[in-house]
C-alpha atoms as a PDB file:
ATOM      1  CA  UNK A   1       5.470  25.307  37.248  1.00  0.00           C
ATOM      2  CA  UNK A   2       4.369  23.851  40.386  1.00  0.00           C
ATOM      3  CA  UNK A   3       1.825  26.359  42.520  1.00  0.00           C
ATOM      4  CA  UNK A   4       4.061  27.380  45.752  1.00  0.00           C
ATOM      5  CA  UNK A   5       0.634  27.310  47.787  1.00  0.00           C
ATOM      6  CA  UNK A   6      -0.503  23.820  47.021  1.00  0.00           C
ATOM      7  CA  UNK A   7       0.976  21.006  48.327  1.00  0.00           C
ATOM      8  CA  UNK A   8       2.742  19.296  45.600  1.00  0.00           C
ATOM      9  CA  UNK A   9       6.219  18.469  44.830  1.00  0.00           C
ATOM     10  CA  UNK A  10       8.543  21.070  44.298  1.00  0.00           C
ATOM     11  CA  UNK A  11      11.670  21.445  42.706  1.00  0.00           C
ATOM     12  CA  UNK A  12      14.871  22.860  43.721  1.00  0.00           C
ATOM     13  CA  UNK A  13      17.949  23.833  42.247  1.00  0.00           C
ATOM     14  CA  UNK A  14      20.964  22.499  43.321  1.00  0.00           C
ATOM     15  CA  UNK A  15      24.820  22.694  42.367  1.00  0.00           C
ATOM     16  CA  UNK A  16      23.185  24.994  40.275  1.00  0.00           C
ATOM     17  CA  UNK A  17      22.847  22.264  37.705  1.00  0.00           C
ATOM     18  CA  UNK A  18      20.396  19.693  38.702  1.00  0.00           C
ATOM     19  CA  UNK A  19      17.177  19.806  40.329  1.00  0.00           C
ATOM     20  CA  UNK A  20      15.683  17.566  43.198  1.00  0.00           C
ATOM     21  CA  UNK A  21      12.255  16.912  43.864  1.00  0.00           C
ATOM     22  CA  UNK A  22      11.557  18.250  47.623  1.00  0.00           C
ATOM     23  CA  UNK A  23       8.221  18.193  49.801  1.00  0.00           C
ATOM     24  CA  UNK A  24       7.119  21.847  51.045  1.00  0.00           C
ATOM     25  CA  UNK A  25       7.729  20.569  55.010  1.00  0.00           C
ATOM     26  CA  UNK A  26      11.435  19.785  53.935  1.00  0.00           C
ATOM     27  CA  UNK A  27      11.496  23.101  51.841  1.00  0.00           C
ATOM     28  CA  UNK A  28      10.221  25.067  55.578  1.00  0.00           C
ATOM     29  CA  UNK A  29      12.797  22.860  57.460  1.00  0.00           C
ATOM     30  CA  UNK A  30      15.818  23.548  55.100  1.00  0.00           C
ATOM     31  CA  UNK A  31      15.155  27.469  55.365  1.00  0.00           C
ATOM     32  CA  UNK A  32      14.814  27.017  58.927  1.00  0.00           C
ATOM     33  CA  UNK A  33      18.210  25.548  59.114  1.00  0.00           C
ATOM     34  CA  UNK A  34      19.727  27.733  56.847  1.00  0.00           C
ATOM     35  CA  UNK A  35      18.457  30.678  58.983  1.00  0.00           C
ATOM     36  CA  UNK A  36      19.693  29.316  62.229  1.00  0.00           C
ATOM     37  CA  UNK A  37      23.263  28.408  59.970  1.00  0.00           C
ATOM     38  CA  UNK A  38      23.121  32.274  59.007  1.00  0.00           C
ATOM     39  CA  UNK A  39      22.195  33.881  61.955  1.00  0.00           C
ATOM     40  CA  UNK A  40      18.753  35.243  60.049  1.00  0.00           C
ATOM     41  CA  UNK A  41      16.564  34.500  62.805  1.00  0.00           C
ATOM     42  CA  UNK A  42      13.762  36.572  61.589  1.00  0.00           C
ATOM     43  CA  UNK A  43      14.559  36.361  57.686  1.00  0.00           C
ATOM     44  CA  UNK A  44      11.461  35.093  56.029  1.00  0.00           C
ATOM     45  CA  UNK A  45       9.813  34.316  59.668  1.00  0.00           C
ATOM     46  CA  UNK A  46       6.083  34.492  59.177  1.00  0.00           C
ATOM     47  CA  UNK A  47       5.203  33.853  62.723  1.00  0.00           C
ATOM     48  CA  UNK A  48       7.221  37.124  63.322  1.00  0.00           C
ATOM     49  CA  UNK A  49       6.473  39.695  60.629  1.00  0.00           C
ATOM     50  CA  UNK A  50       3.271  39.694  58.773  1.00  0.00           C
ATOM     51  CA  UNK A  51       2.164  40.770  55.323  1.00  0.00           C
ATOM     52  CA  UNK A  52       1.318  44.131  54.980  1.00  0.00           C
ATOM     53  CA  UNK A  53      -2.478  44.311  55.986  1.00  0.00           C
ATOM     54  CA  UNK A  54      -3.898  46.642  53.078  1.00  0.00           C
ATOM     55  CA  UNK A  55      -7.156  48.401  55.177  1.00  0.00           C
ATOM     56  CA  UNK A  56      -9.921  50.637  53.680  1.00  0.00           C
ATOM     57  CA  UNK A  57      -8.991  53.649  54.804  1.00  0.00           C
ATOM     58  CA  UNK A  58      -9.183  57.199  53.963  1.00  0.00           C
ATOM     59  CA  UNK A  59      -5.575  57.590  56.261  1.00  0.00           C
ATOM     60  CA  UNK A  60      -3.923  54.281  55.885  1.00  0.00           C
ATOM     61  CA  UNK A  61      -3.119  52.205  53.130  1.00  0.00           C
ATOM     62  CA  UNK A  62      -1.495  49.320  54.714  1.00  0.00           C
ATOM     63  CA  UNK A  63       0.280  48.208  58.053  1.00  0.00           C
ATOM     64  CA  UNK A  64       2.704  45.805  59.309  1.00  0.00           C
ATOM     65  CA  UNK A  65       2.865  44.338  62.831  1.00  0.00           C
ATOM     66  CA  UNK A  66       5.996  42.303  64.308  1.00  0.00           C
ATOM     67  CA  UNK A  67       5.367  40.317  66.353  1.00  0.00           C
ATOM     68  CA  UNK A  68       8.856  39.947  67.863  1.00  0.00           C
ATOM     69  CA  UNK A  69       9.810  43.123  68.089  1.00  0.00           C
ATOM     70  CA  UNK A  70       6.677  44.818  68.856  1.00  0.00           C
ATOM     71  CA  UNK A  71       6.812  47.457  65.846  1.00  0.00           C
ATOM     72  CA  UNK A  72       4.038  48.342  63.958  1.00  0.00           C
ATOM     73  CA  UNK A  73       4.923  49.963  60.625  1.00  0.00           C
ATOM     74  CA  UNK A  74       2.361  51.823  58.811  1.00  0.00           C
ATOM     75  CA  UNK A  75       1.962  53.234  55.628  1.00  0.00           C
ATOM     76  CA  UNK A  76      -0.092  56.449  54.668  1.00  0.00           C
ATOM     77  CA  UNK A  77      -2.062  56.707  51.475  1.00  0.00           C
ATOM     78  CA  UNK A  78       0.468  59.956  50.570  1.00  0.00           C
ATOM     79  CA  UNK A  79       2.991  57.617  50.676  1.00  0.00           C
ATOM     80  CA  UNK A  80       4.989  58.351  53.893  1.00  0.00           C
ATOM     81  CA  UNK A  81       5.791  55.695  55.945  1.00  0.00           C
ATOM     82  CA  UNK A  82       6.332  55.779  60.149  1.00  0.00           C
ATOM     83  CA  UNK A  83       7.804  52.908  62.586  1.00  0.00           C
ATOM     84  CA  UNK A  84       5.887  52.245  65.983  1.00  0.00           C
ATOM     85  CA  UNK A  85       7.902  50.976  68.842  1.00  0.00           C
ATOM     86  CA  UNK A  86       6.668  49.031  71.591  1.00  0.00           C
ATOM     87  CA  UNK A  87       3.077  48.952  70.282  1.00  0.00           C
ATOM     88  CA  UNK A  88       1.549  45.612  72.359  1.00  0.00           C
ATOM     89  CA  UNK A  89      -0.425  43.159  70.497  1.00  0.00           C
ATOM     90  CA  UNK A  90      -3.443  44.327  71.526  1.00  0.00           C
ATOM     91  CA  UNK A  91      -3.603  47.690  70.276  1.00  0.00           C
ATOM     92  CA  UNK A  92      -2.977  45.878  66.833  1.00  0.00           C
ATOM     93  CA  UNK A  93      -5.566  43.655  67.605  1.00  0.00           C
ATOM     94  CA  UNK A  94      -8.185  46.728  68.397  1.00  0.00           C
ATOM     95  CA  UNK A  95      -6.720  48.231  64.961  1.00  0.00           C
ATOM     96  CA  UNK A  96      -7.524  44.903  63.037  1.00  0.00           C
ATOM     97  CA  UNK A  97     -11.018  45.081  64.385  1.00  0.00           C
ATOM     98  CA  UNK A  98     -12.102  49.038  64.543  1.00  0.00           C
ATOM     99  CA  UNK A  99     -14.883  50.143  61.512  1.00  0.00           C
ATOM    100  CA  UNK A 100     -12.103  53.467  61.217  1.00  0.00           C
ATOM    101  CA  UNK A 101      -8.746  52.291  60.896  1.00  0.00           C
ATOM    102  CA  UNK A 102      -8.125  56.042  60.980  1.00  0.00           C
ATOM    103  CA  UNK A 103     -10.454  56.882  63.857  1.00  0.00           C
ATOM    104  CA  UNK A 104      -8.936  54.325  66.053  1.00  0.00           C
ATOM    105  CA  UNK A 105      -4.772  54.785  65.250  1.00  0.00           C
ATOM    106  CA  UNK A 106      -5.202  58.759  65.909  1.00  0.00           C
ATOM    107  CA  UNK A 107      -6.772  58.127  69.040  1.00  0.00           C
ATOM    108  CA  UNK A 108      -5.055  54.927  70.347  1.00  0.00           C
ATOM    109  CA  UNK A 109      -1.913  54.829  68.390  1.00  0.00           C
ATOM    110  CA  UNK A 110      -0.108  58.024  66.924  1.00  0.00           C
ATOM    111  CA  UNK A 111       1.111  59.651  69.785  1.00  0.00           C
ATOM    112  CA  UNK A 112       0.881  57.012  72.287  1.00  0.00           C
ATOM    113  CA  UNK A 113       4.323  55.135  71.166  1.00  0.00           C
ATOM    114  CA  UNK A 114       7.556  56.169  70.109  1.00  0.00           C
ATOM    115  CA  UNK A 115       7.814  56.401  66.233  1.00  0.00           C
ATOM    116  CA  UNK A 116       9.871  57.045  63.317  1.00  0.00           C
ATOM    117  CA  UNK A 117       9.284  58.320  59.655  1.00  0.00           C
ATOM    118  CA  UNK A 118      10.839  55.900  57.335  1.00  0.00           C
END
């Protein structure tokens, strides 16, 4: 099976009987296309949501920033999970790069920004 990272040939199923050999730039187009089709403008949009960022932390286990939206969705090592509206770029940035995760979300996030446990 072909490595979905590299960039090799794939193949794809279609008429869910044969399969065609597609590049990865046609596989990106076609799922832009089908988004558009859809109306699943942020479906699968990596420019908009990331992957969680798993942080050393003795708070946070991993966060999620959209870019689109501005929400920052975090979640706690016990497991709960809270929404952050309107959080600008830069106070992820400043998260991204503080030594405490912790230190610097109590002090420049939490109760700065609208929020909502998930």
């Amino acid at each position: 099976m072909d490595n979905l990272g590299s960039a090799s040939v794939r193949k794809v199923l279609t008429n869910n009987t044969t399969y065609k050999k597609v590049s990865a730039k046609d596989l990106v187009a076609g799922t832009q296309i089908v988004q558009k089709a859809v109306g699943w403008g942020k479906f699968n949009n990596l420019d908009s949501a990331s992957v969680p960022k798993q942080v050393k932390s003795t708070n946070i286990n991993s966060y999620t920033y959209d870019k689109q939206t501005r929400k920052l969705t975090v979640n706690f090592v016990k497991g709960i999970n809270y929404v952050y509206f309107n959080v600008p770029q830069s106070k992820v940035s400043g998260l991204d790069k503080a030594p405490s995760k912790g230190k610097y979300f109590e002090k420049n996030i939490r109760f700065s920004y609208q929020y909502k446990r998930m």
